[in-house]
Protein backbone atom coordinates (compact mmCIF):
# COMPACT_ATOMS: atom_id res chain seq x y z
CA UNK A 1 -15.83 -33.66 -52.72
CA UNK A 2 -18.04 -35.18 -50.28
CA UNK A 3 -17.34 -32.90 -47.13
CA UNK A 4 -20.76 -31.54 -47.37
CA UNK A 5 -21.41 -33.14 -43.80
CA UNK A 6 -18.46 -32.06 -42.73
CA UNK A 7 -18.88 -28.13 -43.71
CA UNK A 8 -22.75 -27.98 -42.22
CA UNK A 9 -21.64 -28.93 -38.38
CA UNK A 10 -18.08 -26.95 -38.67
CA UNK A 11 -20.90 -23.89 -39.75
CA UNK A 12 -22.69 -25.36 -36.71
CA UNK A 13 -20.11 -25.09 -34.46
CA UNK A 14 -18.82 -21.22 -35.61
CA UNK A 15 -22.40 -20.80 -35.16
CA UNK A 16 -22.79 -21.53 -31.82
CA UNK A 17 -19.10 -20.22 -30.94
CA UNK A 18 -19.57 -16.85 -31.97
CA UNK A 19 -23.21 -16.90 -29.72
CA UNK A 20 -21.04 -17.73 -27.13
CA UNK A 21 -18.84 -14.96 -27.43
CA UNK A 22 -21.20 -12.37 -28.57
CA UNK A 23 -23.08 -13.10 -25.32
């Protein structure tokens, strides 16, 4: 599988999603 890209900024996003709504 080469989705290893793919996986870090959809982490990145949750990451910064869940700030968001935490907030």
């Amino acid at each position: 599988m080469c989705s290893s890209e793919r996986s870090v900024s959809l982490l990145f996003f949750w990451i910064c999603f869940i700030c968001e709504v935490r907030k």
